[in-house]
Protein backbone atom coordinates (compact mmCIF):
# COMPACT_ATOMS: atom_id res chain seq x y z
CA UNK A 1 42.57 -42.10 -55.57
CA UNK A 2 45.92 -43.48 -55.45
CA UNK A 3 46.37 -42.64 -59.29
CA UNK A 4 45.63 -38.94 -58.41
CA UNK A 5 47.88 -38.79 -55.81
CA UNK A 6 50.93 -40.73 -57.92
CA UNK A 7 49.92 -37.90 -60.77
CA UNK A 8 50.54 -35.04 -57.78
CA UNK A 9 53.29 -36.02 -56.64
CA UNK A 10 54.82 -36.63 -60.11
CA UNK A 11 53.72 -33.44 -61.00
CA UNK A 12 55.18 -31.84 -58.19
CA UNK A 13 58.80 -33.49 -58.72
CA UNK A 14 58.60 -33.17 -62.53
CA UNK A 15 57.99 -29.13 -62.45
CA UNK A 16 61.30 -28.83 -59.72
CA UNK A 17 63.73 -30.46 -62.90
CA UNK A 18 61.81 -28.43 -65.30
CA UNK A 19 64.15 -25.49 -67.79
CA UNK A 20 62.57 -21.62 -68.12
CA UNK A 21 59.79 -22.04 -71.09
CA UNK A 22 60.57 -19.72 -73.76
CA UNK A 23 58.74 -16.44 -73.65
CA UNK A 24 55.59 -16.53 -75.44
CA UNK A 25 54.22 -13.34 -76.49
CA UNK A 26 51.54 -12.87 -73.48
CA UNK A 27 53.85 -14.50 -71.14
CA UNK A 28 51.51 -16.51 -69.79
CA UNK A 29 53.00 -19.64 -71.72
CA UNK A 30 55.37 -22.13 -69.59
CA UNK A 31 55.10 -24.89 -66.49
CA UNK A 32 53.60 -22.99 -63.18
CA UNK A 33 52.73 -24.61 -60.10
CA UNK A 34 52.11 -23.87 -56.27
CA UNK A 35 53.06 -26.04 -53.91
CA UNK A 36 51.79 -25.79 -49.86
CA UNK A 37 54.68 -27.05 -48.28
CA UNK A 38 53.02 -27.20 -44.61
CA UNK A 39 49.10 -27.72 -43.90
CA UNK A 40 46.69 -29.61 -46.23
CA UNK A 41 49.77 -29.71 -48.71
CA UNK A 42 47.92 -28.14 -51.77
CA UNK A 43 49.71 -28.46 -54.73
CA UNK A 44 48.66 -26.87 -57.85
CA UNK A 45 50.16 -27.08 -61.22
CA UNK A 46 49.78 -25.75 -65.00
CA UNK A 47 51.17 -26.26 -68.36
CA UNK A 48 50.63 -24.18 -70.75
CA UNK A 49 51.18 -23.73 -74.48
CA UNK A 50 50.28 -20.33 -76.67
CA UNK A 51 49.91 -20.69 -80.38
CA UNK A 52 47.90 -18.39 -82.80
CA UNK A 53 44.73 -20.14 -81.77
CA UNK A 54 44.78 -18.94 -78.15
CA UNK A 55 46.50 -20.95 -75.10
CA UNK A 56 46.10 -24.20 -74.34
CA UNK A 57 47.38 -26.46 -71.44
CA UNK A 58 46.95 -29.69 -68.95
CA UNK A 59 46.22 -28.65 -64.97
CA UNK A 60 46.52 -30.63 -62.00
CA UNK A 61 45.08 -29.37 -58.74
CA UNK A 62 45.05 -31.89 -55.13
CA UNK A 63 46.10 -31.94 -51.82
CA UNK A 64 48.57 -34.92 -50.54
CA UNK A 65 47.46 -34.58 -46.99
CA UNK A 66 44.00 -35.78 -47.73
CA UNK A 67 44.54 -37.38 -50.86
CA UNK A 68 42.08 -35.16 -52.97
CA UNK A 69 42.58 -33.60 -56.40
CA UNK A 70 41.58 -33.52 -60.22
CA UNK A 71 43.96 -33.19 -63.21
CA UNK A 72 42.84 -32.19 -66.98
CA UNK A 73 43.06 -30.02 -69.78
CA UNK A 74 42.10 -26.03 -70.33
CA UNK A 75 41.60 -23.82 -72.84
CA UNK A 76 42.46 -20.13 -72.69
CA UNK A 77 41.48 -16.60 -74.29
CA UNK A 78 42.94 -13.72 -73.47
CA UNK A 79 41.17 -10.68 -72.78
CA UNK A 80 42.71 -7.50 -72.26
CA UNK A 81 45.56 -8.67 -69.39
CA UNK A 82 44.02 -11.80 -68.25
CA UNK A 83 43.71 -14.78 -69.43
CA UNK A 84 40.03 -16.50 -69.47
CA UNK A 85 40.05 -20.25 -68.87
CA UNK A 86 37.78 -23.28 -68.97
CA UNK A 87 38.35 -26.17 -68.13
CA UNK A 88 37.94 -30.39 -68.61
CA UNK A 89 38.54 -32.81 -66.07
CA UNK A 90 39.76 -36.55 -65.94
CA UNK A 91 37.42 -37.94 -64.28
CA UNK A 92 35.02 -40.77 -63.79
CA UNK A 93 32.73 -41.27 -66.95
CA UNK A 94 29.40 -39.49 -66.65
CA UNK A 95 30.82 -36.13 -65.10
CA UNK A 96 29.64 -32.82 -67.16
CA UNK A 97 33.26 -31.54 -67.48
CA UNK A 98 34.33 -34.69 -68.50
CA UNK A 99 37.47 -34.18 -71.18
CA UNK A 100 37.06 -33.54 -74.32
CA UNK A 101 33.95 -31.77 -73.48
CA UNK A 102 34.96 -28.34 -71.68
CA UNK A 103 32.75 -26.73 -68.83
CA UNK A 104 32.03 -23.05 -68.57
CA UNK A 105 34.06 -20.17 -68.99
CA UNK A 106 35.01 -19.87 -65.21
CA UNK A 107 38.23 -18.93 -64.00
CA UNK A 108 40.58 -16.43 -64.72
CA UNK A 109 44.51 -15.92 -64.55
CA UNK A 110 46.61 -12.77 -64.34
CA UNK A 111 50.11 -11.95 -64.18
CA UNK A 112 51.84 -9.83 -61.31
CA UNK A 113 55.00 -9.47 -60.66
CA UNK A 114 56.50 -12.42 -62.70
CA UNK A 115 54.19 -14.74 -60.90
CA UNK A 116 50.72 -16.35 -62.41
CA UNK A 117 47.68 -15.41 -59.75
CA UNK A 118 44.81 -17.87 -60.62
CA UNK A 119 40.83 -16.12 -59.90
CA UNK A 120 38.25 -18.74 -59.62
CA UNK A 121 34.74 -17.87 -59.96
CA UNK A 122 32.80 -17.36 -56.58
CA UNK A 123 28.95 -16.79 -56.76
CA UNK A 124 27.10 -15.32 -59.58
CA UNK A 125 28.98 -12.83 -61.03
CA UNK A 126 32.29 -12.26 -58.76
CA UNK A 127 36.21 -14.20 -58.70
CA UNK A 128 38.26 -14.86 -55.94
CA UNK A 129 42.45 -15.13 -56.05
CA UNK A 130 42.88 -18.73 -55.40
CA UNK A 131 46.44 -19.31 -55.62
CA UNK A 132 49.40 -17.70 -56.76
CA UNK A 133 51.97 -19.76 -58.85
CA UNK A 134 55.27 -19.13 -59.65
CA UNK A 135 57.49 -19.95 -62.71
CA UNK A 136 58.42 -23.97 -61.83
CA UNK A 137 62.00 -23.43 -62.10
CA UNK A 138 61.66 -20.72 -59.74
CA UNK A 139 60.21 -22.62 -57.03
CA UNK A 140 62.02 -23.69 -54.29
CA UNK A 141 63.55 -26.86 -53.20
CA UNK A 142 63.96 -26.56 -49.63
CA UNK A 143 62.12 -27.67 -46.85
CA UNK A 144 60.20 -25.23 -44.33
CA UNK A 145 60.26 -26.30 -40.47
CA UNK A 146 56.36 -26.82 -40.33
CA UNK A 147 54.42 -26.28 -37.04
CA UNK A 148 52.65 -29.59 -35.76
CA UNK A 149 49.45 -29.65 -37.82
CA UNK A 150 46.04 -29.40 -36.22
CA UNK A 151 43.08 -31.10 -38.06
């Protein structure tokens, strides 16, 4: 638990230093990440790399207020304008999506106005926007005056 939440935070101060990517030709290649500045404190983050074989990347996904979250690899396709992912996980041995071995086709990304909206799969056959995340060197540094939290 504590490694998870070192890796979060990490990942969270590493993607504020970070430099602009350089374009790939989806645009879908570069560091991305959400970060929840007030509430649970969700923090989301991607990496990703686009070569001739498709896209390919490491995730991290947690909150810091409960200390929660999974990191891992992906794999993406992309399919008209969106890009199809699956995903591993580093986990515990014995876990299905256990890295190297990738789960299900699943989740989905698209691109809107120069930000990276992330669909995850809800039910049988639908998707739901989960979080939007921005370019990592476009995020910003400042602190928002948060309202006393109520559990």
């Amino acid at each position: 638990m504590t490694r998870m939440l070192m890796a979060l935070a990490f990942a969270a101060l590493t993607s504020s230093c970070a430099t602009a990517a350089t374009p790939s030709p989806s645009g879908f290649a570069g560091d991305w990440s959400y970060s929840e500045q007030c509430g649970w404190q969700h923090m989301a983050s991607l990496q990703l790399v686009e070569d001739s074989n498709g896209i390919k990347g490491t995730w991290d996904d947690g909150d810091g207020r409960r200390g929660r979250g999974q990191s891992g690899q992906m794999e993406g396709r992309i399919e008209g304008q969106r890009l199809e992912a699956r995903f591993c996980t580093d986990a515990p041995d014995g876990l299905d999506d256990e890295c190297p071995a990738f789960g299900e086709w699943s989740d989905y990304f698209m691109l809107h106005d120069g930000a990276l909206q992330w669909y995850r799969g809800w039910g049988k056959s639908g998707h739901r926007l989960y979080v939007t995340l921005e370019r990592s060197d476009s995020v910003p540094l400042e602190s928002p005056t948060c309202p006393e939290d109520v559990d």
